[in-house]
Protein backbone atom coordinates (compact mmCIF):
# COMPACT_ATOMS: atom_id res chain seq x y z
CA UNK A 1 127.62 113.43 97.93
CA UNK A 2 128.22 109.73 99.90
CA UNK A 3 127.80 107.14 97.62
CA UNK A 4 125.63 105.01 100.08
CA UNK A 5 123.18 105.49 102.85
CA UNK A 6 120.69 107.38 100.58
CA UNK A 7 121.67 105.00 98.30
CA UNK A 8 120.75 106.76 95.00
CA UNK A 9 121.04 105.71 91.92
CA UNK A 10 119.31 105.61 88.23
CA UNK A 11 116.61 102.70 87.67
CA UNK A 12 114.86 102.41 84.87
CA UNK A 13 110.75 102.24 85.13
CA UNK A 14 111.46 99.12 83.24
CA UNK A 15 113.42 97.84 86.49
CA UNK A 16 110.74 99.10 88.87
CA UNK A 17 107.47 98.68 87.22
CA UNK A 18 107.66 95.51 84.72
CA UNK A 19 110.27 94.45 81.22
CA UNK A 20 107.41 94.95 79.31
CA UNK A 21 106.17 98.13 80.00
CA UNK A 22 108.39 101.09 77.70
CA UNK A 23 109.38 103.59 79.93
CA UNK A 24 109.06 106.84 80.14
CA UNK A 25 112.18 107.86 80.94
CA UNK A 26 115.10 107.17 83.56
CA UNK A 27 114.58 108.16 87.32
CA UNK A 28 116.95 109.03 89.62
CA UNK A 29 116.04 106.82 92.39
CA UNK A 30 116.56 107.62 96.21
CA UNK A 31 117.37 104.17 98.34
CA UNK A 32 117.06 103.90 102.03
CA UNK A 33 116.00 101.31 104.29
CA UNK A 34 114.32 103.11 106.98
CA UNK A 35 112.65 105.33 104.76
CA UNK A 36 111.47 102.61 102.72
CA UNK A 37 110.15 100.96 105.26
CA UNK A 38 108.05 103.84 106.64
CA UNK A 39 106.30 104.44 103.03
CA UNK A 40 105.74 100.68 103.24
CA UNK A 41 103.96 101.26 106.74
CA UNK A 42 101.90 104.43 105.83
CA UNK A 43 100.71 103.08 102.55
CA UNK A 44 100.17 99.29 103.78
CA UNK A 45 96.58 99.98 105.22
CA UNK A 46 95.65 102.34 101.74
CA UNK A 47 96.63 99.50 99.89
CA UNK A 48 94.66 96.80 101.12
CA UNK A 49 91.71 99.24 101.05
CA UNK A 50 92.26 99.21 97.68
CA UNK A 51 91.99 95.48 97.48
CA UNK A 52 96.15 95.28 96.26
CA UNK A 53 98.56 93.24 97.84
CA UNK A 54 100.91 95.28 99.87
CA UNK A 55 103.59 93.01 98.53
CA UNK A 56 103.13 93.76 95.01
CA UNK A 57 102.94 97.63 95.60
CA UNK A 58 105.61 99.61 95.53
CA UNK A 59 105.95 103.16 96.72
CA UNK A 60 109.08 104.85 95.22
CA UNK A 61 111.06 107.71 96.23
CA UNK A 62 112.40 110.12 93.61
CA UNK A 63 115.03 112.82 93.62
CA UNK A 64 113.25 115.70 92.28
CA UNK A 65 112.70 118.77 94.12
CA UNK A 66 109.19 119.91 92.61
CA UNK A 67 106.36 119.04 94.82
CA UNK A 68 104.69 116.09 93.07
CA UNK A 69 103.90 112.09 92.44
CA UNK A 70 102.64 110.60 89.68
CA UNK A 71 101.81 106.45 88.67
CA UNK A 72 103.64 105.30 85.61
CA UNK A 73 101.50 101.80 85.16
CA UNK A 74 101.96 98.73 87.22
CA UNK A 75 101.22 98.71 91.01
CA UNK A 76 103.78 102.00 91.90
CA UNK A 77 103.55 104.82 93.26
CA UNK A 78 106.54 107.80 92.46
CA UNK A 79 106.34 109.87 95.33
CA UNK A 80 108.90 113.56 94.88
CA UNK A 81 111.90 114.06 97.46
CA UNK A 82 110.36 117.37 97.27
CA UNK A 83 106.68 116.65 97.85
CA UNK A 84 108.24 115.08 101.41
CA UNK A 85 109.75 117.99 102.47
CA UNK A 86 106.86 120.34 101.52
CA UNK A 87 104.64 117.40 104.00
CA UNK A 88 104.42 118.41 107.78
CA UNK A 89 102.94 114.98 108.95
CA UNK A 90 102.53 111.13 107.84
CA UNK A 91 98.58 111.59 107.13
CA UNK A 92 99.52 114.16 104.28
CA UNK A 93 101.36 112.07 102.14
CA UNK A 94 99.17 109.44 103.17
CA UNK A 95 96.52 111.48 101.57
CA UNK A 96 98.52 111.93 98.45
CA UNK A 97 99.52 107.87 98.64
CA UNK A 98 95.73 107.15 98.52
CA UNK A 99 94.64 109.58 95.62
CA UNK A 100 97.43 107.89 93.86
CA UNK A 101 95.98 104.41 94.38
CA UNK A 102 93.17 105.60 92.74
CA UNK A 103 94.71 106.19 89.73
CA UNK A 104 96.42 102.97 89.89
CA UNK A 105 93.05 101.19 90.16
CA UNK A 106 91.68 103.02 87.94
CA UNK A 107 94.24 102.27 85.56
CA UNK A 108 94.36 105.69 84.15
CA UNK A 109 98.23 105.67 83.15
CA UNK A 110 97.23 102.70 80.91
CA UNK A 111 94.25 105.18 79.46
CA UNK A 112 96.07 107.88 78.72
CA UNK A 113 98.83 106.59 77.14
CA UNK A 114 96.62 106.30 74.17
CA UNK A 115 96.35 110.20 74.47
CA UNK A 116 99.61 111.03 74.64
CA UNK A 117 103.35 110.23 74.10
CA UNK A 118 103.89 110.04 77.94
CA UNK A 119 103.83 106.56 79.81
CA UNK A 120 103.59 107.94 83.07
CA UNK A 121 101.31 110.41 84.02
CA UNK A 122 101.89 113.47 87.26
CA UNK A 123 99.07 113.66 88.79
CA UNK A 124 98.71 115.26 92.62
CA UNK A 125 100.44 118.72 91.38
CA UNK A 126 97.44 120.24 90.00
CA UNK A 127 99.00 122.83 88.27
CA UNK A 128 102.73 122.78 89.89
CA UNK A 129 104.56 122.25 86.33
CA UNK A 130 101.82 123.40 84.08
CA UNK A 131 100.53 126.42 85.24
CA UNK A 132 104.10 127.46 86.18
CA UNK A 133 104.95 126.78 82.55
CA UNK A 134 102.28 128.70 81.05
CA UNK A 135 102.72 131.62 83.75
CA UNK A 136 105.98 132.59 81.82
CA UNK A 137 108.42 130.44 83.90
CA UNK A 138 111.10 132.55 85.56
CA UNK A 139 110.28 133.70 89.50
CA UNK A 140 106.69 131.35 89.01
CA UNK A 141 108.26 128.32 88.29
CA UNK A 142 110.75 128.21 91.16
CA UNK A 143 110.20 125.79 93.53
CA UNK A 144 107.59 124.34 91.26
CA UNK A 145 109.26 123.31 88.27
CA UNK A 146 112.42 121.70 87.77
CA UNK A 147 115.23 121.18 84.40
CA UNK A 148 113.12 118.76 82.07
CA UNK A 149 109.71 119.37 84.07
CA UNK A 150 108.35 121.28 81.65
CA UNK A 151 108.15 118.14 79.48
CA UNK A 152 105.50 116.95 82.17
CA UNK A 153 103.02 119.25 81.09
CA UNK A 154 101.76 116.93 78.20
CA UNK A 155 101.24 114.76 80.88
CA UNK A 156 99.43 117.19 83.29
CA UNK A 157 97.16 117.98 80.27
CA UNK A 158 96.33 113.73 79.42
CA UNK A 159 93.99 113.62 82.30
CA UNK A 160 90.20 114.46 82.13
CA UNK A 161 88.30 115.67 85.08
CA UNK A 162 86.33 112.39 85.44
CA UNK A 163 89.68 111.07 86.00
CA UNK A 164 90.65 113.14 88.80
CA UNK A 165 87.06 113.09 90.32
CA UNK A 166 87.19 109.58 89.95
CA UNK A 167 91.27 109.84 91.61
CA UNK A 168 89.77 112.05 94.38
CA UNK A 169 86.90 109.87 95.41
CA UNK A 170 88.68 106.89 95.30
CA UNK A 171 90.99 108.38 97.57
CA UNK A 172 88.83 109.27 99.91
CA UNK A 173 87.27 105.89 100.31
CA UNK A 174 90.75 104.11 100.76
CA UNK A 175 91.32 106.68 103.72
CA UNK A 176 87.90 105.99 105.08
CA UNK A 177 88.32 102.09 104.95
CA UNK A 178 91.57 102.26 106.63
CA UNK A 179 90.47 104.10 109.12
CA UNK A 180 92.47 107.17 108.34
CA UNK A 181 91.49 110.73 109.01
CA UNK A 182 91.43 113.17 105.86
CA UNK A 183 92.65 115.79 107.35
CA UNK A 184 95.93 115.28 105.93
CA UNK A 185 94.80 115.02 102.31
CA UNK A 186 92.81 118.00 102.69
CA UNK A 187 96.13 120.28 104.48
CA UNK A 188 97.95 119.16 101.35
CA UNK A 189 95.68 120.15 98.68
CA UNK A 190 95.79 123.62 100.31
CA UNK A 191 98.82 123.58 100.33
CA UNK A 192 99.21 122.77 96.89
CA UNK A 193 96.69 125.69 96.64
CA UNK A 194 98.70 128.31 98.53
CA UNK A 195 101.36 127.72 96.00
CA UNK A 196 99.26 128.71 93.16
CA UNK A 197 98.32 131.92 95.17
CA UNK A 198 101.97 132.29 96.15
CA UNK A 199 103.35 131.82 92.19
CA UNK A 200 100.31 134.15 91.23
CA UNK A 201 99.11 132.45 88.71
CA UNK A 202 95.40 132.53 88.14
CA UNK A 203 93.00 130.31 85.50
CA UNK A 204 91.60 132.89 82.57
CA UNK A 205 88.91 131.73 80.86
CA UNK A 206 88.91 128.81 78.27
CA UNK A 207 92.70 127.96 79.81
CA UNK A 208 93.48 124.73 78.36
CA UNK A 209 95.13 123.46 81.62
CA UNK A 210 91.81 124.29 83.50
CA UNK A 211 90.10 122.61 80.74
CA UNK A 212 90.62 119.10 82.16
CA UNK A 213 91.50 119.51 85.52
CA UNK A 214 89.06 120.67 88.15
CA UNK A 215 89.92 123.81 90.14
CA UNK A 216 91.53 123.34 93.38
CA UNK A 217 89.15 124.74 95.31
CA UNK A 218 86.66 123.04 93.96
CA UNK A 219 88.33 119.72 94.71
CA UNK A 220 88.90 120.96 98.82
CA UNK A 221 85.12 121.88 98.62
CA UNK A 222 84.27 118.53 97.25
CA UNK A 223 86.95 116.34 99.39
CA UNK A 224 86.20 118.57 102.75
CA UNK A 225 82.66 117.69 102.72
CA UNK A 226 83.57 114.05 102.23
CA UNK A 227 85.84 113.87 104.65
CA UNK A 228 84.19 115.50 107.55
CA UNK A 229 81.24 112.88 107.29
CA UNK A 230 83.24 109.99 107.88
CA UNK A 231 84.06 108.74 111.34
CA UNK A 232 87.97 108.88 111.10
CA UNK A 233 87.82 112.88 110.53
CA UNK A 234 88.47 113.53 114.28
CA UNK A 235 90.74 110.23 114.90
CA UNK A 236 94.71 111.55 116.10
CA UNK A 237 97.02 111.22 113.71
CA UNK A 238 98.83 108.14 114.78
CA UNK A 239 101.70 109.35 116.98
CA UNK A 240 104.97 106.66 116.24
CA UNK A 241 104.27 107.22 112.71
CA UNK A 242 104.16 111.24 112.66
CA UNK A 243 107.56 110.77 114.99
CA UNK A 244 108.97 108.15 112.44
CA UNK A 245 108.14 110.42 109.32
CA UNK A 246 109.61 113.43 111.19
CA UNK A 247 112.60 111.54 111.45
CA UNK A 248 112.54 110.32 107.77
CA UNK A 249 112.29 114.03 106.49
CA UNK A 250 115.52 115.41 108.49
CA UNK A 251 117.25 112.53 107.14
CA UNK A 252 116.28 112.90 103.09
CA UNK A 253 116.65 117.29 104.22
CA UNK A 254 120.28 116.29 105.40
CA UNK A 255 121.07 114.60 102.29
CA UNK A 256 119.88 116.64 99.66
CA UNK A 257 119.64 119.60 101.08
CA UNK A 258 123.01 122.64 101.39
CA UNK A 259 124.61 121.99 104.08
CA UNK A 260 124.29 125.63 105.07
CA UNK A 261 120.56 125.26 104.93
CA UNK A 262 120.65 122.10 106.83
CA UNK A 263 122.48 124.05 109.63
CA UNK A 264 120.27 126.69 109.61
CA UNK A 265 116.85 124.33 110.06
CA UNK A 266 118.61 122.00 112.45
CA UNK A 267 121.14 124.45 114.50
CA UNK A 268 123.99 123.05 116.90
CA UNK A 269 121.58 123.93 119.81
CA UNK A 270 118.85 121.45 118.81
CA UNK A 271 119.28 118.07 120.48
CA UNK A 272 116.52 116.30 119.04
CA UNK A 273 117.00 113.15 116.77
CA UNK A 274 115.86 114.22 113.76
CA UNK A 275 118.19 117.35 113.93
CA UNK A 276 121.35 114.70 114.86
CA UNK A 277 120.41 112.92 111.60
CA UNK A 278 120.05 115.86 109.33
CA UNK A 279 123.05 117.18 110.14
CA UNK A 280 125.27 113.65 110.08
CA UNK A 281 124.34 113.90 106.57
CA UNK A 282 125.55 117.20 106.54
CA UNK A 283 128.98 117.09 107.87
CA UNK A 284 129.06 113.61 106.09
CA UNK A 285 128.52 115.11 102.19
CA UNK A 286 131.04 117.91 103.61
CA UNK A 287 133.87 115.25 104.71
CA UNK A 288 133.45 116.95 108.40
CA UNK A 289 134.01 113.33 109.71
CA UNK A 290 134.58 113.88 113.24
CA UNK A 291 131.60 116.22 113.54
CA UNK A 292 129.53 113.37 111.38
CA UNK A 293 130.57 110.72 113.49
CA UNK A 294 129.82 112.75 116.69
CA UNK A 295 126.20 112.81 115.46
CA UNK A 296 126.19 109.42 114.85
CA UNK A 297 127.69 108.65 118.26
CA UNK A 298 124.48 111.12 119.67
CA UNK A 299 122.15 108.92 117.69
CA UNK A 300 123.53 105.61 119.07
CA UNK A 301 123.96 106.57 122.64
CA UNK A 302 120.12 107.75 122.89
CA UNK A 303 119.15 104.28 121.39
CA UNK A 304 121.88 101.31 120.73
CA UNK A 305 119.56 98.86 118.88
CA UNK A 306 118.46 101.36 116.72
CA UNK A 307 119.64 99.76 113.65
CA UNK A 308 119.18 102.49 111.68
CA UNK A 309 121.48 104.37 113.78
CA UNK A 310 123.92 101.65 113.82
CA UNK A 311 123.82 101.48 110.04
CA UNK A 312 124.50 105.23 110.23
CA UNK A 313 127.53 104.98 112.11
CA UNK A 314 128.77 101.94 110.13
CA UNK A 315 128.81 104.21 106.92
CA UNK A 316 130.88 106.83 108.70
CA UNK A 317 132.90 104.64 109.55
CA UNK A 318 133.51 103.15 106.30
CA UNK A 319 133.42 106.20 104.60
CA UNK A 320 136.85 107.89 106.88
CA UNK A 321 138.25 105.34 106.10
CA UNK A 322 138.08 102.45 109.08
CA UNK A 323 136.32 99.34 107.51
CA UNK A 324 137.47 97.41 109.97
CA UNK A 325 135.62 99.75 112.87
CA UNK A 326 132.60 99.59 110.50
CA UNK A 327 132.18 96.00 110.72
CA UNK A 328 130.36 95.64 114.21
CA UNK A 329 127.43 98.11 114.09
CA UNK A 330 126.68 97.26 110.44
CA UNK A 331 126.51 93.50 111.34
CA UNK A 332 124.07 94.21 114.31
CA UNK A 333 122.25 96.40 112.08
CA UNK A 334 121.67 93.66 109.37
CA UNK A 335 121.23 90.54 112.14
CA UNK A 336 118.52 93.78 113.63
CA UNK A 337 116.68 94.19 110.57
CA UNK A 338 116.68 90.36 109.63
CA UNK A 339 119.12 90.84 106.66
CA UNK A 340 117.15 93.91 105.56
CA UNK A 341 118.85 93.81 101.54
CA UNK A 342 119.98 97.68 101.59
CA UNK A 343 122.08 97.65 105.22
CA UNK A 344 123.53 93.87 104.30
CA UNK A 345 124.88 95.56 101.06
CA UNK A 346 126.41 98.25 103.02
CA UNK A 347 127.45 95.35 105.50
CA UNK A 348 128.90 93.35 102.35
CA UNK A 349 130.83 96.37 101.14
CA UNK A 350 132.63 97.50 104.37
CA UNK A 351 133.39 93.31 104.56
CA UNK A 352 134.74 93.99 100.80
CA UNK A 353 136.64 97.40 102.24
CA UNK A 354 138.82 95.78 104.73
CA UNK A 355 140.69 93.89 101.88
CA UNK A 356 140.80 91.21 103.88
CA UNK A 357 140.83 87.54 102.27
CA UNK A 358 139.16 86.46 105.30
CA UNK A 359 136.52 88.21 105.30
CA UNK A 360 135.16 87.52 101.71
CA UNK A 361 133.52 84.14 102.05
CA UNK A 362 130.78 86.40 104.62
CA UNK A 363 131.03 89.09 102.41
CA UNK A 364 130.04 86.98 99.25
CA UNK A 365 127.08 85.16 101.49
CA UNK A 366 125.88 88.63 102.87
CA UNK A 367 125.96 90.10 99.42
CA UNK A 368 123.97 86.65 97.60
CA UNK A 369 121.45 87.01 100.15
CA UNK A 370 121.19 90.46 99.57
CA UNK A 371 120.31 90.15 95.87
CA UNK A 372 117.81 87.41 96.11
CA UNK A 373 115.89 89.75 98.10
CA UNK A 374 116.48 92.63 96.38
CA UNK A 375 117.22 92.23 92.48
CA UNK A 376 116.85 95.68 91.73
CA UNK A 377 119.88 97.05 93.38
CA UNK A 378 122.38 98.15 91.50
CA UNK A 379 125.80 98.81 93.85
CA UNK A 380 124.91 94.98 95.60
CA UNK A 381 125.58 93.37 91.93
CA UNK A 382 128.37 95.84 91.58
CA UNK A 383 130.01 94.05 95.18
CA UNK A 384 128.69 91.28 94.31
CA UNK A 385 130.78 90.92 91.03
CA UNK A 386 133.65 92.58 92.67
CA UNK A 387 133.73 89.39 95.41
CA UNK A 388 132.85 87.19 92.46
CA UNK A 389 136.15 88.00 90.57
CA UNK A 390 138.43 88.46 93.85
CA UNK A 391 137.48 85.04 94.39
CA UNK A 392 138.70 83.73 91.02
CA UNK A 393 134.42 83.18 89.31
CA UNK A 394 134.88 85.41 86.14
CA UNK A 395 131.91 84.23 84.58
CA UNK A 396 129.58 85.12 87.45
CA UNK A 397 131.55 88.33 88.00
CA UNK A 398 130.51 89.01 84.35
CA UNK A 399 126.68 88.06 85.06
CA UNK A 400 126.46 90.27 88.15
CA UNK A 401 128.19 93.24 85.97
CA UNK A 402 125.80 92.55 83.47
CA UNK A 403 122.67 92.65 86.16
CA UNK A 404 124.24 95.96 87.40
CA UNK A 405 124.01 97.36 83.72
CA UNK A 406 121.06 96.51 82.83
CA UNK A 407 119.56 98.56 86.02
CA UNK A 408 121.39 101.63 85.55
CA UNK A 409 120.62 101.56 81.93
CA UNK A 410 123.97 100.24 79.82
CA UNK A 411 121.75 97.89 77.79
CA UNK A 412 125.30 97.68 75.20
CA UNK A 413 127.49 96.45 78.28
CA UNK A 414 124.80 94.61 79.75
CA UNK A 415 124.48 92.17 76.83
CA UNK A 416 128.76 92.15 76.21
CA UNK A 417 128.85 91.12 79.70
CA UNK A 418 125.82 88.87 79.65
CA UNK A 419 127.02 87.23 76.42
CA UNK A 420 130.72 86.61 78.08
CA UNK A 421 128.72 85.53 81.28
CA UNK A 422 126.87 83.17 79.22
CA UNK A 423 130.39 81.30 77.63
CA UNK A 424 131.55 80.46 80.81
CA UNK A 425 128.54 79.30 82.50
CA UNK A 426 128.01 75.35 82.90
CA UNK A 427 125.45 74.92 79.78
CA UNK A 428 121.38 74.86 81.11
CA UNK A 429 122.46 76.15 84.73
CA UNK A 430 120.31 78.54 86.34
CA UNK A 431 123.19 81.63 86.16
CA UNK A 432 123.17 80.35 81.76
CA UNK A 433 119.25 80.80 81.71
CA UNK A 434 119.77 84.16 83.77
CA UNK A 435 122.72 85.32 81.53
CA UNK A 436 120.72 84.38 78.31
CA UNK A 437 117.33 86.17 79.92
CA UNK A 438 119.33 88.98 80.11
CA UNK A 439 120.99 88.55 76.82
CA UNK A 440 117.39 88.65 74.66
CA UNK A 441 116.38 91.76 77.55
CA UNK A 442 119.40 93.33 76.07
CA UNK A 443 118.91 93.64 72.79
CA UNK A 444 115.51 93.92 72.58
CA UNK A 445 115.75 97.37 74.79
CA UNK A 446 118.60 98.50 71.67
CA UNK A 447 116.36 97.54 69.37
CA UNK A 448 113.58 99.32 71.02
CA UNK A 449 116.10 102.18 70.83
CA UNK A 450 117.15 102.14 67.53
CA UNK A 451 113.95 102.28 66.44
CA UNK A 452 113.35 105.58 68.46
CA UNK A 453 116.12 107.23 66.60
């Protein structure tokens, strides 16, 4: 699997969400500035219905193939790489984006965790995870339930149906003030109800699941009836953003996906650009260079100034090995995207790649900028410390390590590296306060740990 463009990697809830929230567990996290910026798009108009600030809201993409999204406290939303790829158009997971906002403002992951030993809480699947659990697992829980899901049904069971209702409604009004049809929220729930009939599981009476969760149906009934009174029911989806989304699912598909399954949804024969970019990802996880690179050469020639195209061609570049060739479309894709942090890390690493002396002074200011924008990256700090020690700067080669550590999660190297950071560091400077910040975050995360034990 490429190491960049997905950029995944494991961040912490305590990265994402706040440093003094405990969380629930480590996330593999999925990294990509288009798609990014297309969840930031779709969910911009939900938010502000919901009176939020679109800049303190963040909607996250996980790698996890069981169709779900849950709110773990704070203002984010966890939206499943699989929940994407079970969507056929923007307005559904806008749907599922707005129900989530309603537990957000409702603050029900802060209620429940009174309840229970979770600090996040799933809440769209229904019964995806639960009710595959308690149908015997096996043949009903594939496609439904993934390793270490099963551990989510505490959390399926935290929520009360006045919760849900309350989820569901706010939802609905969110849509409604934005000006966005509910059609989509309503195709997903059906979906999500066509897996139930397709897993063949069925509520028995007194079934604790059922207990505190209303009954699909009964939530379609409900949200249908809603939905058709408002004046946005009949409004067109919006048609740039279906196209962008379209193009955002053959690109996660092509990543995560078998490459023999990616070949069979996106065959040679298809010319499209969402068929190009699933299977550039493809060939790409398969070292097929040439045929990657041919893909990516498709992609540019039907749109140069595409930088999202340009950043795709600049990995494949990098990654067979020609740093040098990289260079050019990955620095029109960052000057495209106005520095975007994700593509000027890429940028900054094939500058780092060339191993040339001259190019590390702009690989050092591309990565710095990078950072600032985007703290919560691990692979930038990991350049970042790389150009940091090439240049002769141990101490702030030892800070960035120890910002890299601390978001993937090695809280014992994070505060050896802070602490040597810290020695080095001109006493009271801002990179001493940082190194000492992250020195105290350090240990009080082992402690926290310790004490779990």
């Amino acid at each position: 699997m490429p190491k960049l463009r997905i950029l995944a990697f494991v961040l912490t809830f305590l990265a994402l969400c706040s440093w003094s929230t405990t969380p629930a567990t480590a996330q593999s996290i999925l990294r990509d500035a288009e798609t990014e910026a297309l969840l930031h798009d779709m969910a911009t108009p939900l938010v502000k219905a919901a009176g939020l600030d679109p800049a303190n809201v963040d909607i996250v993409l996980v790698n996890d193939s069981s169709v779900n999204a849950f709110v773990a406290g704070g203002q984010a939303v966890y939206v499943n790489s699989g929940l994407i790829n079970e969507a056929d158009t923007a307005g559904q997971v806008q749907g599922v984006i707005a129900h989530e906002l309603g537990h957000v403002t409702g603050g029900h992951a802060v209620l429940n965790q009174g309840a229970s030993a979770a600090t996040s809480i799933s809440l769209l699947s229904l019964l995806l995870g639960a009710a595959a659990a308690a149908a015997g697992g096996g043949e009903a829980a594939m496609g439904v339930i993934m390793a270490g899901q099963q551990a989510a049904m505490g959390k399926f069971l935290a929520y009360t149906r006045s919760q849900e209702a309350s989820a569901d409604a706010a939802g609905a009004h969110y849509l409604a003030t934005a000006g966005i049809s509910g059609r989509g929220s309503i195709e997903f729930f059906q979906k999500l109800q066509n897996l139930e009939f397709r897993y063949g599981y069925r509520p028995k009476d007194g079934d604790e699941f059922y207990s505190s969760h209303p009954l699909t149906g009964d939530r379609i009934a409900t949200l249908q009836d809603t939905y058709e009174k408002d004046p946005a029911w009949n409004k067109p989806d919006d048609p740039k953003l279906q196209q962008r989304f379209v193009r955002m699912k053959a690109k996660l598909f092509g990543y995560l996906a078998e490459p023999r399954d990616v070949f069979r949804k996106y065959p040679a024969t298809d010319n499209s650009v969402p068929a190009h970019y699933a299977r550039a990802y493809a060939y790409n996880r398969e070292s097929k260079l040439d045929d990657a690179r041919a893909e990516t050469e498709a992609l540019v020639t039907s749109d140069p100034n595409d930088p999202y195209f340009l950043e795709l061609e600049g990995q494949v570049l990098l990654e067979s090995g020609q740093p040098a060739q990289a260079l050019a479309p990955l620095r029109k894709a960052t000057q495209l995207t106005g520095n975007q942090p994700l593509i000027a890390t890429l940028f900054g690493h094939a500058l780092m790649a060339t191993e040339d002396p001259a190019n590390f002074k702009e690989a050092e200011r591309v990565l710095r900028a990078a950072v600032v924008r985007d703290r919560d990256n691990p692979f930038a700090w990991y350049q970042l410390g790389t150009i940091y020690a090439a240049n002769g700067d141990m101490p702030r080669a030892r800070l960035a390590s120890a910002e890299q550590q601390v978001l993937s999660g090695n809280m014992q190297e994070a505060l050896m590296s802070a602490q040597a950071a810290e020695a080095g560091l001109p006493n009271g400077s801002p990179d001493w306060l940082r190194a000492q910040d992250i020195e105290m975050q350090a240990r009080a995360e082992l402690e926290r740990r310790k004490k779990r034990r």
